[in-house]
N, C-alpha and C. Protein backbone atom coordinates (compact mmCIF):
# COMPACT_ATOMS: atom_id res chain seq x y z
N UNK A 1 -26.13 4.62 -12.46
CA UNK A 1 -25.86 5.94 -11.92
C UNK A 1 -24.51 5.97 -11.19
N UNK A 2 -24.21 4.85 -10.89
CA UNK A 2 -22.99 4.69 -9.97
C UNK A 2 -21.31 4.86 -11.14
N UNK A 3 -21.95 4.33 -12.23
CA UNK A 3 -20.59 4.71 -13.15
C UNK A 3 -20.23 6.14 -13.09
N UNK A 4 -21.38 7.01 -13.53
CA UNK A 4 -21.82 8.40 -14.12
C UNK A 4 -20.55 9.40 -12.59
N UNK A 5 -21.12 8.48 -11.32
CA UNK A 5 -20.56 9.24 -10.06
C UNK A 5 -19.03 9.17 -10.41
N UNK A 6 -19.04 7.63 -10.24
CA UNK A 6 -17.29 7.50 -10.00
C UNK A 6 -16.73 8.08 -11.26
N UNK A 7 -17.20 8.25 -12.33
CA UNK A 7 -16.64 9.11 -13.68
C UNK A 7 -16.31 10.22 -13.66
N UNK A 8 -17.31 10.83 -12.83
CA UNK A 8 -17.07 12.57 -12.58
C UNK A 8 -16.19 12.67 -11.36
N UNK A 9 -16.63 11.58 -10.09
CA UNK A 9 -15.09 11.90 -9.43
C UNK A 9 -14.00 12.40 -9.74
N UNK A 10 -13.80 10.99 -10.90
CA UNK A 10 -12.21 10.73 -11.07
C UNK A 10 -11.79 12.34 -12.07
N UNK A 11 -12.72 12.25 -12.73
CA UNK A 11 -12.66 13.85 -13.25
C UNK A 11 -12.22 14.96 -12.58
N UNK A 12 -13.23 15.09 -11.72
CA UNK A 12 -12.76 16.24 -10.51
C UNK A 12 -11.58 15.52 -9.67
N UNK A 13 -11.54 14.64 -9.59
CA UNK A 13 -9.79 14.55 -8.78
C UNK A 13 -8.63 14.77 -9.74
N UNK A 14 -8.87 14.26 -11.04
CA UNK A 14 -7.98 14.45 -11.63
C UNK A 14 -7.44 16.14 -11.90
N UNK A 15 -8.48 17.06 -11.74
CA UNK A 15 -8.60 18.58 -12.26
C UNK A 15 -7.65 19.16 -11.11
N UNK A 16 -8.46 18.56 -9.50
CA UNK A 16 -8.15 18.89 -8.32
C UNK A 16 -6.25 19.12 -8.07
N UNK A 17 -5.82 17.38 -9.13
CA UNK A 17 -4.61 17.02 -8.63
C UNK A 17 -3.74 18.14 -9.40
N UNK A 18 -4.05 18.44 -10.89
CA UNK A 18 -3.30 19.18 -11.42
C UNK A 18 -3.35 20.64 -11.10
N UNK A 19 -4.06 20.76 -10.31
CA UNK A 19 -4.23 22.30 -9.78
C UNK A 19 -3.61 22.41 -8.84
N UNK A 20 -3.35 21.24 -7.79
CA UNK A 20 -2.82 21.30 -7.10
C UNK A 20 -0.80 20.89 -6.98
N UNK A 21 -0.69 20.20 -7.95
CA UNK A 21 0.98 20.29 -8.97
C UNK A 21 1.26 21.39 -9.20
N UNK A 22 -0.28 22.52 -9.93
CA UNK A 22 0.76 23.94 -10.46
C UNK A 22 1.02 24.83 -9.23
N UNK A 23 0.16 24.31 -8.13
CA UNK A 23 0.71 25.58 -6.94
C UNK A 23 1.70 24.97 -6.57
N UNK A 24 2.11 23.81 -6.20
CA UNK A 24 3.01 23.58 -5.53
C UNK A 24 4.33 23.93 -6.29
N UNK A 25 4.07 23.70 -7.77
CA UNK A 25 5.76 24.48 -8.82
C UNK A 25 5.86 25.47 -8.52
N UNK A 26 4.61 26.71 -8.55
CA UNK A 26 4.43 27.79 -8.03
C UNK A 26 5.30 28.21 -6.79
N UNK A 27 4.92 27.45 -5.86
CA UNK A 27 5.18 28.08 -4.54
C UNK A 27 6.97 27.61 -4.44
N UNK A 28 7.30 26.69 -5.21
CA UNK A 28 8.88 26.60 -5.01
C UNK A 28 9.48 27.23 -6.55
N UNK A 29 9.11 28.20 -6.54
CA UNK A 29 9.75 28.97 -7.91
C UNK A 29 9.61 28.89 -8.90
N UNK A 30 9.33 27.28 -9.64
CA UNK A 30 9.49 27.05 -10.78
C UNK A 30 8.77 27.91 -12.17
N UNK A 31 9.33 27.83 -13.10
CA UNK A 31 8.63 28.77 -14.21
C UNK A 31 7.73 27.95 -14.73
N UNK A 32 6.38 28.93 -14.88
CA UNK A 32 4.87 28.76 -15.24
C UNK A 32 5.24 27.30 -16.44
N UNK A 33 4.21 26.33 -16.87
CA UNK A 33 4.66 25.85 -17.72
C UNK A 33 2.76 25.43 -17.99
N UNK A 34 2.52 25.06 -19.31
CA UNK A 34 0.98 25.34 -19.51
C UNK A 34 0.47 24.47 -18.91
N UNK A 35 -1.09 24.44 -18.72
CA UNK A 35 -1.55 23.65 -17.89
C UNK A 35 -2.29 22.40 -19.13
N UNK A 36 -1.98 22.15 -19.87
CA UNK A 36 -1.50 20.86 -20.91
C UNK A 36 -0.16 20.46 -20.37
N UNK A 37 0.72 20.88 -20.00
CA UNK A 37 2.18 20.02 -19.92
C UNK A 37 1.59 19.93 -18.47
N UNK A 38 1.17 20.57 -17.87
CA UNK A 38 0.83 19.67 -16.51
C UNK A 38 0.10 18.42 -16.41
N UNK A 39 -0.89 18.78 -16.74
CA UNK A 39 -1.91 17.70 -17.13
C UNK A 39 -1.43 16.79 -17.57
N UNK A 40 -0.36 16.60 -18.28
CA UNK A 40 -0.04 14.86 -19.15
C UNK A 40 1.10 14.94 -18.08
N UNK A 41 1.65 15.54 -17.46
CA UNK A 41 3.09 15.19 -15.89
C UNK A 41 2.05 14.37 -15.22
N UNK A 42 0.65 15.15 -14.35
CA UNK A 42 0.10 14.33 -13.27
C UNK A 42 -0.52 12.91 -14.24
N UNK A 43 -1.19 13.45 -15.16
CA UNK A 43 -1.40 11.82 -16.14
C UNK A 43 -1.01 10.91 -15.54
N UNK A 44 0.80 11.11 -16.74
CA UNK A 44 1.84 9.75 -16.56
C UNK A 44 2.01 9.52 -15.22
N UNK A 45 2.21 10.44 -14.15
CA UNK A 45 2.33 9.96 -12.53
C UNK A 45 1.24 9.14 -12.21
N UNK A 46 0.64 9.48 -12.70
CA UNK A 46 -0.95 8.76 -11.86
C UNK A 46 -1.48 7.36 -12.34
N UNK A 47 -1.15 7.27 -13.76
CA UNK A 47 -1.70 6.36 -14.47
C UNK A 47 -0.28 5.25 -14.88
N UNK A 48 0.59 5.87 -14.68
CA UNK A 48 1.95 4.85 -15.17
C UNK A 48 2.91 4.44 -14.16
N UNK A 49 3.50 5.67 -13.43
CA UNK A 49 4.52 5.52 -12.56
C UNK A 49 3.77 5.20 -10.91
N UNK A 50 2.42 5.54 -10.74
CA UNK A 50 2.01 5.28 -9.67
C UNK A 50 1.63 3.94 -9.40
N UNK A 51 0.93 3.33 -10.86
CA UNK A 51 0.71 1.95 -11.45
C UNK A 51 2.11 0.76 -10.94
N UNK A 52 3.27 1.58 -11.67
CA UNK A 52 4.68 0.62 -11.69
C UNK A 52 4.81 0.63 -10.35
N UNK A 53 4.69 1.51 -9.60
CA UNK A 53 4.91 1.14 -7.95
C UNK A 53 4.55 0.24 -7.03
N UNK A 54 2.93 0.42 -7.25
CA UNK A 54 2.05 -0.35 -6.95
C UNK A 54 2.57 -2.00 -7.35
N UNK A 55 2.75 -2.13 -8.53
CA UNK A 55 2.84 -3.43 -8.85
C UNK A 55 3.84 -3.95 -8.11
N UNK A 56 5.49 -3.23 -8.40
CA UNK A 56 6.25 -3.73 -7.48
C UNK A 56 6.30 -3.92 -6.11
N UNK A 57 5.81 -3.00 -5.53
CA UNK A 57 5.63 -3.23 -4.24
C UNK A 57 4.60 -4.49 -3.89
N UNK A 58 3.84 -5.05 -4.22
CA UNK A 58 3.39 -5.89 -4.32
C UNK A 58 3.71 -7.18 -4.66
N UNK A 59 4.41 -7.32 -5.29
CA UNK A 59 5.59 -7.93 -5.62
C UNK A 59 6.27 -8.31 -4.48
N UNK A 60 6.97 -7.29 -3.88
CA UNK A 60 7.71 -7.42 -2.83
C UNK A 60 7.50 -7.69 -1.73
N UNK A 61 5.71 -7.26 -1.39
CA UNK A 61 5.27 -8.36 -0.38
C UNK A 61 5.36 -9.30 -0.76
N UNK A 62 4.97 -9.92 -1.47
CA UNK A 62 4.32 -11.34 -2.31
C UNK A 62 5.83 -12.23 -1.64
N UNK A 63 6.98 -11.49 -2.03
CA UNK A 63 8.17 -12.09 -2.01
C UNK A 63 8.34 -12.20 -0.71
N UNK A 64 8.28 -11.30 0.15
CA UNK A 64 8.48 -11.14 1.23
C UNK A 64 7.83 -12.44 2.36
N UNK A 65 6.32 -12.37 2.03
CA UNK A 65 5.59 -13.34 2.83
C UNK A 65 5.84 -14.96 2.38
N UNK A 66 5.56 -14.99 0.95
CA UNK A 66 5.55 -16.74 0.85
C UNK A 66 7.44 -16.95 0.21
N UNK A 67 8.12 -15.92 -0.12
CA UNK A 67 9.91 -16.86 -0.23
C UNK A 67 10.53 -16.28 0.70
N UNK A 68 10.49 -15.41 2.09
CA UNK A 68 11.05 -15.53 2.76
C UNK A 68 10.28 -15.54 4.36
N UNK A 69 9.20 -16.09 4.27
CA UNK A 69 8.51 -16.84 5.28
C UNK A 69 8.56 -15.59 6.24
N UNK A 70 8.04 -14.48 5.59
CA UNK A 70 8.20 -13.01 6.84
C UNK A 70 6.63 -13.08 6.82
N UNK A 71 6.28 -12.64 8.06
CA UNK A 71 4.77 -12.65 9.07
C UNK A 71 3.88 -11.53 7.73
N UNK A 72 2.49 -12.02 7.61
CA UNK A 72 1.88 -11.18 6.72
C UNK A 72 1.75 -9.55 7.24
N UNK A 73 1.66 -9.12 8.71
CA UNK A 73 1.83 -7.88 8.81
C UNK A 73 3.49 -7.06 8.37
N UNK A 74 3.87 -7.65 8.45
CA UNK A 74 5.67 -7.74 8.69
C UNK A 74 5.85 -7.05 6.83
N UNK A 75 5.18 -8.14 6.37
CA UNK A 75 5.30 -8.27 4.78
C UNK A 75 4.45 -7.29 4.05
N UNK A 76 2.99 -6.57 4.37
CA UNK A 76 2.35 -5.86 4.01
C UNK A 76 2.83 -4.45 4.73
N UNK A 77 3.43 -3.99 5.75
CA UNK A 77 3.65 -2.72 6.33
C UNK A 77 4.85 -2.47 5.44
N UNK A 78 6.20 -3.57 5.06
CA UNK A 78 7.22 -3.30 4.75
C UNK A 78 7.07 -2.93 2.98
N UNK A 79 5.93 -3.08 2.35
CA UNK A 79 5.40 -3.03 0.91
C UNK A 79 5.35 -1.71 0.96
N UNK A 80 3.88 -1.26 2.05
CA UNK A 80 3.42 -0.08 1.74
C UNK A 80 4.46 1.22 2.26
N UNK A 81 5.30 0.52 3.44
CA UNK A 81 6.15 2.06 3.38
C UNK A 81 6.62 1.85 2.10
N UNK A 82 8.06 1.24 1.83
CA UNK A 82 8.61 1.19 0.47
C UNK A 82 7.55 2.04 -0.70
N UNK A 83 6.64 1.43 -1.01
CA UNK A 83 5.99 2.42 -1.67
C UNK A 83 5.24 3.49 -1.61
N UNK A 84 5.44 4.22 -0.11
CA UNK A 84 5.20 5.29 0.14
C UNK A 84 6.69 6.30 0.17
N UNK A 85 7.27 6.13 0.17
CA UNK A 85 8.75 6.36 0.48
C UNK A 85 8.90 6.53 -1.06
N UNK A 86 8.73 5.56 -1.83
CA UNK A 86 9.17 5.80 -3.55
C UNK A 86 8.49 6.68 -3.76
N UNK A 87 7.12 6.66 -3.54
CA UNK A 87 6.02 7.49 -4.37
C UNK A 87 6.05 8.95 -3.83
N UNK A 88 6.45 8.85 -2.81
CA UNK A 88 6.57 10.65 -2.57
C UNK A 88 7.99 10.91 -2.92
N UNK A 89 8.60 9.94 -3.17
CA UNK A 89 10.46 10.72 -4.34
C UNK A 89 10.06 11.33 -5.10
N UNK A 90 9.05 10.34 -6.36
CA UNK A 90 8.67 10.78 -7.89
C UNK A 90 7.79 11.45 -7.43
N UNK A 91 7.07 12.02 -6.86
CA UNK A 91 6.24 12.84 -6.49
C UNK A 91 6.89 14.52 -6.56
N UNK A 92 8.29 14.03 -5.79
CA UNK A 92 9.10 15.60 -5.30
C UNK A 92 9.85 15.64 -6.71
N UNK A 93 10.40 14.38 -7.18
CA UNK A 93 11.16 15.07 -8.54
C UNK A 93 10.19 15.62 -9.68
N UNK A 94 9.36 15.16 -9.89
CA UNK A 94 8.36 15.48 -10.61
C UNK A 94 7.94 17.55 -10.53
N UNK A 95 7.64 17.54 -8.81
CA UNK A 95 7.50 19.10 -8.98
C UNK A 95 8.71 19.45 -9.10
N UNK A 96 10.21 19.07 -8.85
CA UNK A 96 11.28 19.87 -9.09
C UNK A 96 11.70 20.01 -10.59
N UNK A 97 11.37 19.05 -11.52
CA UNK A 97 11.46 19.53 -12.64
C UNK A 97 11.27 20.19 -13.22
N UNK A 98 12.40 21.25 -14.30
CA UNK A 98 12.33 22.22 -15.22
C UNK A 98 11.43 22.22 -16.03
């Protein structure tokens, strides 16, 4: 029963997220574009470019803590801004796109 939940979550978040991409094009001008071309924008963000972030940043702790001997808080805070900082760029270029 526990698959069935987290299945329909991710469903309804996924519906949630793209509904929430078209207001935000909405509310900064952009022209209507169908909600299929939305749907495969939040997709690839979610499933590819949010993925590639993740990894690198991880990475970059990894690098951070054991090749340059930086403190594990030091090394995990400096990951997750970095990839909070990236991820809300592609986040903003993403709604600014034509």
């Amino acid at each position: 029963m526990s698959f069935v939940t987290d299945l329909l979550t991710g469903i309804f978040e996924f519906v949630a997220d793209v509904l929430v991409f078209r207001h935000q094009r909405d509310k900064r001008g952009h022209a209507a574009r169908s909600i299929t071309d939305d749907a495969i924008a939040v997709g690839h963000f979610d499933f590819v470019t949010a993925l590639w972030i993740a990894m690198v940043c991880v990475g970059l702790t990894l690098l951070l803590i054991f090749g340059f001997n930086v403190s594990v808080a030091w090394g995990v805070g400096i990951g997750m801004s970095i990839g909070a900082v990236w991820g809300y760029r592609r986040y903003s270029q993403l709604v600014d796109e034509q």
